[in-house]
PDB file of N, CA and C in Angstrom:
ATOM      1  N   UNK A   1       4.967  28.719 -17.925  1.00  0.00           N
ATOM      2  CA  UNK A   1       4.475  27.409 -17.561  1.00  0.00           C
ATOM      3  C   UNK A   1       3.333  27.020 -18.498  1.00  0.00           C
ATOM      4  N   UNK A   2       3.188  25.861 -19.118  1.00  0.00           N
ATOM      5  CA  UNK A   2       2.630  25.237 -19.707  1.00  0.00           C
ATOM      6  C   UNK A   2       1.469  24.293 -19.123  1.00  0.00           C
ATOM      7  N   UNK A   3       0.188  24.192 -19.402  1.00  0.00           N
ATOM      8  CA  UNK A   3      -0.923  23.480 -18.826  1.00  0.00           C
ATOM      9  C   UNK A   3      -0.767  22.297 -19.863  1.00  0.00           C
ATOM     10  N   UNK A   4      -0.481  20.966 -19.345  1.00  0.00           N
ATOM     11  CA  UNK A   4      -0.859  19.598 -20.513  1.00  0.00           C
ATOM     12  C   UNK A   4      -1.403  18.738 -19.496  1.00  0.00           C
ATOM     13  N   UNK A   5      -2.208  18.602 -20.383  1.00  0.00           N
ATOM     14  CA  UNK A   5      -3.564  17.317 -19.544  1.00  0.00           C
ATOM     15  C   UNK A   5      -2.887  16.153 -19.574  1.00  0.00           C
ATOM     16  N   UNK A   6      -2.125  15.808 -20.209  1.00  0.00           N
ATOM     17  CA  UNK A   6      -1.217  14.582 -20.183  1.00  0.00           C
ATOM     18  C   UNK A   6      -0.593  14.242 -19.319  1.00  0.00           C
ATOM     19  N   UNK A   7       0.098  15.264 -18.745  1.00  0.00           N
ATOM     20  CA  UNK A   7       1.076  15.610 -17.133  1.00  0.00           C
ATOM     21  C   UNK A   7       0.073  14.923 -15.742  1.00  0.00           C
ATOM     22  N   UNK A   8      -0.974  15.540 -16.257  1.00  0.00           N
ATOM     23  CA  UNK A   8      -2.017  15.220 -15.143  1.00  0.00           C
ATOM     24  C   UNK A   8      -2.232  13.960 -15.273  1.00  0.00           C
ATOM     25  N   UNK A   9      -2.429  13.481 -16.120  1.00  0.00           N
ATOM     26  CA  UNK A   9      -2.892  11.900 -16.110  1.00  0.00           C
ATOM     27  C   UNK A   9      -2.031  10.972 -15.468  1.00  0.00           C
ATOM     28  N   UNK A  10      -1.186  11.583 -15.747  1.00  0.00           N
ATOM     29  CA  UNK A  10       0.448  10.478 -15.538  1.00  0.00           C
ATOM     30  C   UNK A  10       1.133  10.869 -14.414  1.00  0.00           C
ATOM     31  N   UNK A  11       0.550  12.206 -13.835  1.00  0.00           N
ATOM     32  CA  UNK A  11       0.599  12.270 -11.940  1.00  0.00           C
ATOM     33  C   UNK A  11      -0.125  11.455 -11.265  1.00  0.00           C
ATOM     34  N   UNK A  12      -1.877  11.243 -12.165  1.00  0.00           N
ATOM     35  CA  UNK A  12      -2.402  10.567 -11.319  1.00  0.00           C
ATOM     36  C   UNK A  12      -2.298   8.984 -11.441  1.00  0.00           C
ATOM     37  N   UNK A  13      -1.704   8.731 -12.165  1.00  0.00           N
ATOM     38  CA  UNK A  13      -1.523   7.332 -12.289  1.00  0.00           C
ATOM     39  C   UNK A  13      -0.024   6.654 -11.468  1.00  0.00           C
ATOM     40  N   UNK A  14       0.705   7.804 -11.462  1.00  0.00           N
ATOM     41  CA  UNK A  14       1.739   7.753 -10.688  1.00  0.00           C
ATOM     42  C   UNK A  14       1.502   7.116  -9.000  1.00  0.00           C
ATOM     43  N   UNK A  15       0.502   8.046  -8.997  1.00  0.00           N
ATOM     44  CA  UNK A  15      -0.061   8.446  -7.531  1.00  0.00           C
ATOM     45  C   UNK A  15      -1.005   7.461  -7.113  1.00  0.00           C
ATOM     46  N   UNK A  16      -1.737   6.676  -7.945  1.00  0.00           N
ATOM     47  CA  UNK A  16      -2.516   5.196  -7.597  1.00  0.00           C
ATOM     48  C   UNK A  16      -1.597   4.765  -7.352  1.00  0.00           C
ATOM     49  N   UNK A  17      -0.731   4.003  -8.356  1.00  0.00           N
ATOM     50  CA  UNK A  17       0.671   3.010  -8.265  1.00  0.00           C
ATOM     51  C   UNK A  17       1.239   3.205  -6.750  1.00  0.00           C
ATOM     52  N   UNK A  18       1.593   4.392  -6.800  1.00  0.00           N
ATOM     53  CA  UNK A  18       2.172   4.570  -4.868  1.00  0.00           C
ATOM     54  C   UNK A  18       1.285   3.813  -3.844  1.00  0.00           C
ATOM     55  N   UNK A  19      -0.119   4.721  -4.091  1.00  0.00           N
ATOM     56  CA  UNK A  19      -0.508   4.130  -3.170  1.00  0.00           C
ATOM     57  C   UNK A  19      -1.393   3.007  -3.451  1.00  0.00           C
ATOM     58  N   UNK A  20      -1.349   2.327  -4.002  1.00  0.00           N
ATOM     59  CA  UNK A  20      -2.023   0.879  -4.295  1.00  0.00           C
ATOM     60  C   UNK A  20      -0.316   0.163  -4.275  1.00  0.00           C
ATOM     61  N   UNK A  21       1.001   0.387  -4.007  1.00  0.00           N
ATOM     62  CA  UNK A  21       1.909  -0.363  -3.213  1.00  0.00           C
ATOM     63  C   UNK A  21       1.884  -0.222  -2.053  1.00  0.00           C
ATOM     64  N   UNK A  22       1.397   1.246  -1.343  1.00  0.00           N
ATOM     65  CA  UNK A  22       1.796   1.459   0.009  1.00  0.00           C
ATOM     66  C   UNK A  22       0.692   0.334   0.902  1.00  0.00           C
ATOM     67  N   UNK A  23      -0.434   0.536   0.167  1.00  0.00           N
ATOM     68  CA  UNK A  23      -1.879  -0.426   0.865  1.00  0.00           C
ATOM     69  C   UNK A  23      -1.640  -2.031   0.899  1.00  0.00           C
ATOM     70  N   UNK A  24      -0.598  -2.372  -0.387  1.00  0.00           N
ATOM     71  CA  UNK A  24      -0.515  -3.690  -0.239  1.00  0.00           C
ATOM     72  C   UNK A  24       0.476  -4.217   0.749  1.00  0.00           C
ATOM     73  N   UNK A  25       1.744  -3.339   1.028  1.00  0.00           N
ATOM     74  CA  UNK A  25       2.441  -3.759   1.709  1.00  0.00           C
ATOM     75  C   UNK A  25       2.202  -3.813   2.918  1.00  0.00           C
ATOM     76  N   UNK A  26       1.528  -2.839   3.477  1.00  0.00           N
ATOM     77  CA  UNK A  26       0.467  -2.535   5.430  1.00  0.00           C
ATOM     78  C   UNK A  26      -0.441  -3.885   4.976  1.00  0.00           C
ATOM     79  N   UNK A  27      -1.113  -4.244   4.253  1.00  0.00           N
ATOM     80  CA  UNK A  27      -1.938  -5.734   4.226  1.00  0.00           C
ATOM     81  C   UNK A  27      -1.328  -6.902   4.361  1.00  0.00           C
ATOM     82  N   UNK A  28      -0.180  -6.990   3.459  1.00  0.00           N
ATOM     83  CA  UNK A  28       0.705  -8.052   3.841  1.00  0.00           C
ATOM     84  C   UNK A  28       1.304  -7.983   5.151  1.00  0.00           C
ATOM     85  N   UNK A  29       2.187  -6.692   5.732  1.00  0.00           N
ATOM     86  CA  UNK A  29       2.209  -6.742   7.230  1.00  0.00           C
ATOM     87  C   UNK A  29       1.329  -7.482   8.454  1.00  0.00           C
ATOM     88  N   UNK A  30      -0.122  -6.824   7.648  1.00  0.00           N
ATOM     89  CA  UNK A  30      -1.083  -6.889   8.538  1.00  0.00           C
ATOM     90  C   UNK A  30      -1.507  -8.823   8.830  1.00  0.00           C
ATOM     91  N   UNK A  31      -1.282  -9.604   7.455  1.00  0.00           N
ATOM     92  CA  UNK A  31      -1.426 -10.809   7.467  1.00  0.00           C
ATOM     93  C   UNK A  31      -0.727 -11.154   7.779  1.00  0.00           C
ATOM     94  N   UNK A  32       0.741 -11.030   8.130  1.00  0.00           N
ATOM     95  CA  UNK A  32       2.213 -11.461   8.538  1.00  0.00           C
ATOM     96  C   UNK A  32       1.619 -12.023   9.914  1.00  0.00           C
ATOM     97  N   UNK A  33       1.248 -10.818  10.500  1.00  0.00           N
ATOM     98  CA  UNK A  33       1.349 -10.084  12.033  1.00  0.00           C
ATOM     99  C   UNK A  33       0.086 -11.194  12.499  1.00  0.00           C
ATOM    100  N   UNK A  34      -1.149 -11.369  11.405  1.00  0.00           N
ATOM    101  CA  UNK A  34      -2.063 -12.334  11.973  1.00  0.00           C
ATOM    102  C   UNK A  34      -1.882 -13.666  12.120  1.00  0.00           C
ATOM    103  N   UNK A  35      -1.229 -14.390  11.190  1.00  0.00           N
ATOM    104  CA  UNK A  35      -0.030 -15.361  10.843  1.00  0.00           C
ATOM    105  C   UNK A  35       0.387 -15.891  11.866  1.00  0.00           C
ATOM    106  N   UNK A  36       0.959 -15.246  12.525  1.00  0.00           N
ATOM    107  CA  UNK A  36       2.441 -15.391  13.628  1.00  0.00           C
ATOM    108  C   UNK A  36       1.360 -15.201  14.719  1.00  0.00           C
ATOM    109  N   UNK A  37       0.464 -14.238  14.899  1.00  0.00           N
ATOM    110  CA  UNK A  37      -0.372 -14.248  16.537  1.00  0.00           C
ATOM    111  C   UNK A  37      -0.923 -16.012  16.811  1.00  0.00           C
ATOM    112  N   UNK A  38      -1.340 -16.096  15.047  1.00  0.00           N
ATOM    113  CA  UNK A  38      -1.519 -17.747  15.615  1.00  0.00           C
ATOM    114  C   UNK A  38      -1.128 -18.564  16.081  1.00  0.00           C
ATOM    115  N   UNK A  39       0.339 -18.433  15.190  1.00  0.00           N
ATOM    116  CA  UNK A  39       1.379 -19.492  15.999  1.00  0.00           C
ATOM    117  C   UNK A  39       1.770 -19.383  17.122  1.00  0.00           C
ATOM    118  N   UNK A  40       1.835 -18.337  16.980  1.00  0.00           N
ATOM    119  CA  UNK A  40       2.619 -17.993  18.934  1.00  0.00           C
ATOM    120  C   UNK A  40       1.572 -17.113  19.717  1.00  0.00           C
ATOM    121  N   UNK A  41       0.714 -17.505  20.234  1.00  0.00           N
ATOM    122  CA  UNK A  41       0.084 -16.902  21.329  1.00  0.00           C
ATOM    123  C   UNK A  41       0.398 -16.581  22.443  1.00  0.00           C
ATOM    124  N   UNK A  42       0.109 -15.400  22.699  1.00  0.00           N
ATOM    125  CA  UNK A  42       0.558 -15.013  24.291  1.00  0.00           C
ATOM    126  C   UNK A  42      -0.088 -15.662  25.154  1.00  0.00           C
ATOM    127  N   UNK A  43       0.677 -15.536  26.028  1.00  0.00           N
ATOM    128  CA  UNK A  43       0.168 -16.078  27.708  1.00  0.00           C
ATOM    129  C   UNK A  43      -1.067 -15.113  27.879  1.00  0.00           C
ATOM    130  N   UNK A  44      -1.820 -15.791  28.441  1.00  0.00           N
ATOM    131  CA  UNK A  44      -2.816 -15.339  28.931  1.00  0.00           C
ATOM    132  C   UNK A  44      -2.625 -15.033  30.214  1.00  0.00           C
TER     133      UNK A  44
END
């Protein structure tokens, strides 16, 4: 097995990308979800 610092870089950049999609898509959910409570409010 071989150590390259290069590998590493490009795991971790991999690994932002994931999760800087996973965060945007739960935010957009999250604004969906606030969105729609407006329009349609529950009964009180």
């Amino acid at each position: 097995m071989n150590f390259d610092p290069a590998l590493i870089t490009k795991a971790l950049e991999l690994m932002v990308l994931g999760m800087g999609g996973i965060f945007l898509v739960l935010g957009a959910l999250y604004g969906v979800s606030l969105i729609l409570l407006k329009m349609f409010p529950g009964e009180e």
